[in-house]
Protein backbone atom coordinates (compact mmCIF):
# COMPACT_ATOMS: atom_id res chain seq x y z
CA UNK A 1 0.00 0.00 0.00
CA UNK A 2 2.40 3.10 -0.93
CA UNK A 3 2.33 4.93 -4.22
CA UNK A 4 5.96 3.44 -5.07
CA UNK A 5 4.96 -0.13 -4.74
CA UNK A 6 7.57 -2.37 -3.40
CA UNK A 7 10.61 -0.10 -4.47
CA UNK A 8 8.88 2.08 -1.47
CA UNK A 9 11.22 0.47 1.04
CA UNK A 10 14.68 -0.87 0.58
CA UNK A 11 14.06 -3.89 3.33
CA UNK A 12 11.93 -5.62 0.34
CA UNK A 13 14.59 -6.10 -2.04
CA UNK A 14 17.43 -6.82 0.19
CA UNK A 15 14.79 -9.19 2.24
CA UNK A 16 14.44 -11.34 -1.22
CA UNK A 17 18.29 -11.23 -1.86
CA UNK A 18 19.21 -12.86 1.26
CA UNK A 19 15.76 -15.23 0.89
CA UNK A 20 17.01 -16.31 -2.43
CA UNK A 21 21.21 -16.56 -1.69
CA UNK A 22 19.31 -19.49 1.31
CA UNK A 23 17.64 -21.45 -1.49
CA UNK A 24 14.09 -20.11 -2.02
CA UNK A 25 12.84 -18.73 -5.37
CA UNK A 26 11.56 -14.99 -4.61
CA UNK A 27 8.82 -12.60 -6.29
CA UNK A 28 8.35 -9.07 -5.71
CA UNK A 29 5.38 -7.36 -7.08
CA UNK A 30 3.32 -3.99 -7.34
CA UNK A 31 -0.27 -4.19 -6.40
CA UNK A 32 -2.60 -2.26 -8.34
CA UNK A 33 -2.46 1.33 -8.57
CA UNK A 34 1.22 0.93 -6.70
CA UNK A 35 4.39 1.52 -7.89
CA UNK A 36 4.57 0.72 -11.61
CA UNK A 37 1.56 -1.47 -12.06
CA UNK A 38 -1.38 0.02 -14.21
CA UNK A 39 -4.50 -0.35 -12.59
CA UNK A 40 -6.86 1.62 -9.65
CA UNK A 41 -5.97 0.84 -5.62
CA UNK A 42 -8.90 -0.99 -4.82
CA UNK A 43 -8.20 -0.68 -0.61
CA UNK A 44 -7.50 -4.67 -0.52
CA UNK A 45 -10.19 -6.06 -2.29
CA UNK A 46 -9.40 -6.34 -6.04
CA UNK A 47 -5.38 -7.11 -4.25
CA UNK A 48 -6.11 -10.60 -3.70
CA UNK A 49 -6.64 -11.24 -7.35
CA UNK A 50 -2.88 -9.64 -8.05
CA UNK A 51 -1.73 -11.72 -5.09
CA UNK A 52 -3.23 -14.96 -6.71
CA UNK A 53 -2.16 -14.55 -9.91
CA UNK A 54 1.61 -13.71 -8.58
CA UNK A 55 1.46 -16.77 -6.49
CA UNK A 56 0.41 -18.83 -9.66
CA UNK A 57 2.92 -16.98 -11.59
CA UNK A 58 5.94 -18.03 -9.24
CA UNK A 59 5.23 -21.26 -8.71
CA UNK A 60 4.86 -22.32 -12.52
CA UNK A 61 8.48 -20.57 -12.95
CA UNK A 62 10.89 -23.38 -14.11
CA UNK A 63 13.07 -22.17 -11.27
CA UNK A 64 10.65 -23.21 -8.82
CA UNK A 65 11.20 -27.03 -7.84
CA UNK A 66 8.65 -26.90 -5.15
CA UNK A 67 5.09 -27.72 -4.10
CA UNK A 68 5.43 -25.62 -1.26
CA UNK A 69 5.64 -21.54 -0.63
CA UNK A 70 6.06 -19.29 2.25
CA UNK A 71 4.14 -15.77 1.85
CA UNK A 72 5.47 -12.26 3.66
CA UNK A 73 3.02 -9.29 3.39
CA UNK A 74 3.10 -5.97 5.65
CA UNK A 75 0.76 -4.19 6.92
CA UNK A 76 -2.60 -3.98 4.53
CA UNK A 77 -0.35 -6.94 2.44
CA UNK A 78 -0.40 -9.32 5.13
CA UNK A 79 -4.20 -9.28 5.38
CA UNK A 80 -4.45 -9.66 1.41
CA UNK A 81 -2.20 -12.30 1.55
CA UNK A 82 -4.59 -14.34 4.16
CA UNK A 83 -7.55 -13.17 2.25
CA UNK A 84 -6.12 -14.20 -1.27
CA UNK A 85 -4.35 -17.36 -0.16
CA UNK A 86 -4.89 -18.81 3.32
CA UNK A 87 -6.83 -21.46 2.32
CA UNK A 88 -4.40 -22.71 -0.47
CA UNK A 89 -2.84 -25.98 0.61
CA UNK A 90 0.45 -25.43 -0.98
CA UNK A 91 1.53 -22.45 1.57
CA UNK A 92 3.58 -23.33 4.11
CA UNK A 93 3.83 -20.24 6.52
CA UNK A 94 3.26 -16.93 6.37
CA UNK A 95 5.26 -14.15 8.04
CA UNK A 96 3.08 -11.29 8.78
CA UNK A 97 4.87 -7.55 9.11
CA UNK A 98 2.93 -4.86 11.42
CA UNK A 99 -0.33 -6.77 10.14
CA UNK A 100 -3.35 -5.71 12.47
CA UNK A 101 -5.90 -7.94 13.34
CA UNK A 102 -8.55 -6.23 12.26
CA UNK A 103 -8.64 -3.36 9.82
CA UNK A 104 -11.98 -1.93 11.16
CA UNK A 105 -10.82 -1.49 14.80
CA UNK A 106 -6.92 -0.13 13.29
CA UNK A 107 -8.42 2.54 11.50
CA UNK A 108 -10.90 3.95 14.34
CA UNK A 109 -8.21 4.08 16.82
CA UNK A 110 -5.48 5.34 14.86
CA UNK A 111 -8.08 8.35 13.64
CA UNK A 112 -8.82 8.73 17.63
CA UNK A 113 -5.42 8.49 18.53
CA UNK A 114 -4.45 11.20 16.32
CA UNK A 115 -7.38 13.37 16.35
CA UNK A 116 -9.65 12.51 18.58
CA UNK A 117 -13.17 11.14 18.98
CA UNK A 118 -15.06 14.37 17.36
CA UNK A 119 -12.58 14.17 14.52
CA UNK A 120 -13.27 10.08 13.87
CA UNK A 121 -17.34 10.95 13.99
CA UNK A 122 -16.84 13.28 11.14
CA UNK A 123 -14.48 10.69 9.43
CA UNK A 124 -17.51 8.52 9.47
CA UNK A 125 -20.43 11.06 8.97
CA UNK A 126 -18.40 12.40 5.97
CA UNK A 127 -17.85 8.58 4.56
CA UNK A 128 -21.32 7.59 4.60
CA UNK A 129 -22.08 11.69 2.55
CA UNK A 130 -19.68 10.44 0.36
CA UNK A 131 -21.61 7.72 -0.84
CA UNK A 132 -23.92 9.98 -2.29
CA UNK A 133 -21.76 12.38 -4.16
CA UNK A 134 -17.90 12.17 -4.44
CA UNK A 135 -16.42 14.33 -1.61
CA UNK A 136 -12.73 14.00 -3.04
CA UNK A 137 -12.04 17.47 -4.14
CA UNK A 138 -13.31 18.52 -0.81
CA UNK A 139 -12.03 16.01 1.54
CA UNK A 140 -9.53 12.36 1.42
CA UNK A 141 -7.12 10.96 3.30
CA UNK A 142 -3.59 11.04 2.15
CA UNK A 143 -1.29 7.79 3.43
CA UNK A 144 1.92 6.17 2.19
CA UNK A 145 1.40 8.51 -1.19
CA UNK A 146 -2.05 7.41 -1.97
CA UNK A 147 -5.40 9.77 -1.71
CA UNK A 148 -7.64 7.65 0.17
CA UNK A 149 -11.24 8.14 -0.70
CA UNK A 150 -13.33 7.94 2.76
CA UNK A 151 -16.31 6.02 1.46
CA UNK A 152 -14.16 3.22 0.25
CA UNK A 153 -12.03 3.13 3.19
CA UNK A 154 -14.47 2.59 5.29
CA UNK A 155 -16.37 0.38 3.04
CA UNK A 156 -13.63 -1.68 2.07
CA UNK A 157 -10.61 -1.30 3.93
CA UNK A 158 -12.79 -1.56 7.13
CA UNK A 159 -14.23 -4.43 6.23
CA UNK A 160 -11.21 -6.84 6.54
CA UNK A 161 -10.97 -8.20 9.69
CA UNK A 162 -7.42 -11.25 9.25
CA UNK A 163 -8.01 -12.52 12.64
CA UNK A 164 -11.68 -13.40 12.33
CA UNK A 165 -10.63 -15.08 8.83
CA UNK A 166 -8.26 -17.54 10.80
CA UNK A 167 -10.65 -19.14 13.20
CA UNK A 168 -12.84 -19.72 10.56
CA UNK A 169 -10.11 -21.59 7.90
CA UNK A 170 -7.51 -24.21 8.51
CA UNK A 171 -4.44 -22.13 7.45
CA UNK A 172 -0.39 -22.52 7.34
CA UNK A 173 1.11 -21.21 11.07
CA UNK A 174 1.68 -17.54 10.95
CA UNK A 175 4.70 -15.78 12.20
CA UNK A 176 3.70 -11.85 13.59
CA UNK A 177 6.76 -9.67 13.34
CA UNK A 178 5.80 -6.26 14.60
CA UNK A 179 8.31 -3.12 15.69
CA UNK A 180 7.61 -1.78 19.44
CA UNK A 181 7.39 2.24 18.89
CA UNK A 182 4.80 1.03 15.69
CA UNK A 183 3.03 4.15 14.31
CA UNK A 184 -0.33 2.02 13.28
CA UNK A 185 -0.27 -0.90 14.75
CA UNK A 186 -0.06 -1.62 18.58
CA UNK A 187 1.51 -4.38 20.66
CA UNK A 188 -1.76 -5.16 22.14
CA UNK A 189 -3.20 -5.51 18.66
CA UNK A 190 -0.56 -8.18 18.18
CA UNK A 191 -1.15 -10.18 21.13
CA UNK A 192 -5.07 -10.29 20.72
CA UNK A 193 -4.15 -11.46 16.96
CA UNK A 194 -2.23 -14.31 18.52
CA UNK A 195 -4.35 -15.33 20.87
CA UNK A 196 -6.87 -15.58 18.07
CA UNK A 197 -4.64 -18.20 16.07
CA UNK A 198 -3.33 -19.69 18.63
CA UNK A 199 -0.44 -22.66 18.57
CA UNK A 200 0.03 -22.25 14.92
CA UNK A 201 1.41 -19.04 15.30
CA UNK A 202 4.78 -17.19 16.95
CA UNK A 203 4.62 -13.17 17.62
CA UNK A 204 8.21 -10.96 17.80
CA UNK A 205 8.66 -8.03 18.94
CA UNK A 206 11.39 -5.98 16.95
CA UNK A 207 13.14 -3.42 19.86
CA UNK A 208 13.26 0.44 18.21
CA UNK A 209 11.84 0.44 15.31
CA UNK A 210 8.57 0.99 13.94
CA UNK A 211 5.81 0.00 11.27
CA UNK A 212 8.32 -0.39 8.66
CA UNK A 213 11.24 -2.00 10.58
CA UNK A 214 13.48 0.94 9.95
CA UNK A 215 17.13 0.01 11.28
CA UNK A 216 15.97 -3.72 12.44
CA UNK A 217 15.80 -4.80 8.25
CA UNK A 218 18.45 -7.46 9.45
CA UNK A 219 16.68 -8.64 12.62
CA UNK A 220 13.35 -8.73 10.41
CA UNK A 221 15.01 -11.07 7.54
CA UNK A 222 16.95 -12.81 9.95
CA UNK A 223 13.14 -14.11 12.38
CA UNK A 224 11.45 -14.20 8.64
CA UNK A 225 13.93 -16.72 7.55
CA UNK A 226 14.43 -18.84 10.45
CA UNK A 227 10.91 -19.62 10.68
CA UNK A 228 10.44 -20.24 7.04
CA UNK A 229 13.41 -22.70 7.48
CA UNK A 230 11.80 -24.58 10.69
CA UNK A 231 8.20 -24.97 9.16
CA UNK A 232 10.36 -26.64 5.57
CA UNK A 233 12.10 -28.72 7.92
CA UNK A 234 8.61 -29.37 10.01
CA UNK A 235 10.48 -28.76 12.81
């Protein structure tokens, strides 16, 4: 989810360097609307289709001599990547980056947080107007260099709740990586989101760093890894 797609953040690349230098075939991507793919953000919905179709797309690659993938996503990616693929059999773990458990409950308190209760009401007052005639040139939300329009952000975005998802599907275990001064996410978020999936799962806590593991890239790639490499050995 940033305007730049995955070329947004450095940790991406070198993350898939030092993935594939251990053995694993890598793909990067842009969603929709992101970076250099064509296209319209579609606030996680119409994502799960570009996260299928990369999936596919990898694991037909004659470089790719497995039946087996792992799946990273961060943030509003991890939650497309449950959406678009935690049912598939042939995923073996997912690692989940500053992924909240549940979009609608994120998005109200970070508004409150940072505004306050009178300013979220208006949020949602001026969402539900905006259903009726398109508020944009008056009023969006600008994040991670996309304008947000506030009827489909509530409508859509909102709507995506990851840890709900897991108790209803049997899904690959899920390693929560998630920085301890995070700007969006909080470390209560995280441990509710855990409790929800319960002994398929494994939360870390990254010290100093925040929602996009600035200065812990290492330490982030290094827990990624290691549980990728336990789950192929089925340790």
């Amino acid at each position: 989810m940033h305007a730049e797609g995955f070329r947004w953040l450095s940790l991406y690349r070198s993350f898939a360097e030092k993935a594939s230098a251990s053995g694993f075939a890598c793909l990067l991507f842009d969603f929709r609307g992101c970076g250099r793919s064509d296209g319209q953000f579609d606030y996680g919905w119409g994502e799960q289709d570009d996260a299928r179709a990369a999936f596919e797309f990898l694991m037909n690659r004659k470089e790719v001599d497995s039946t087996e993938a792992f799946v990273v996503g961060r943030s509003l990616g991890g939650t497309i990547a449950l959406y678009a693929l935690g049912r598939d059999p042939r995923v073996g773990g997912f690692a989940l980056w500053a992924t909240p458990p549940d979009h609608y409950r994120n998005i109200r308190n970070f508004i409150v947080k940072k505004y306050g209760r009178a300013r979220y009401a208006t949020f949602l007052l001026l969402s539900y107007l905006d259903n009726l005639h398109d508020l944009g040139k008056v009023t969006r939300i600008e994040l991670f260099g996309l304008r947000l329009r506030l009827r489909d952000l509530r409508r859509k975005t909102m709507a995506l709740h990851s840890a709900q998802l897991l108790e209803r599907i049997d899904h690959a275990p899920v390693l929560l990586l998630i920085g301890d001064k995070d700007e969006y996410v909080t470390l209560e978020e995280i441990r509710e989101f855990k409790n929800v999936i319960g002994g398929k799962t494994r939360s870390q806590t990254l010290a100093d760093t925040g929602h996009t593991f600035k200065g812990a890239e290492t330490l982030a790639t290094e827990a990624t890894l290691g549980w990728f490499e336990e789950l192929r050995k089925g340790q």
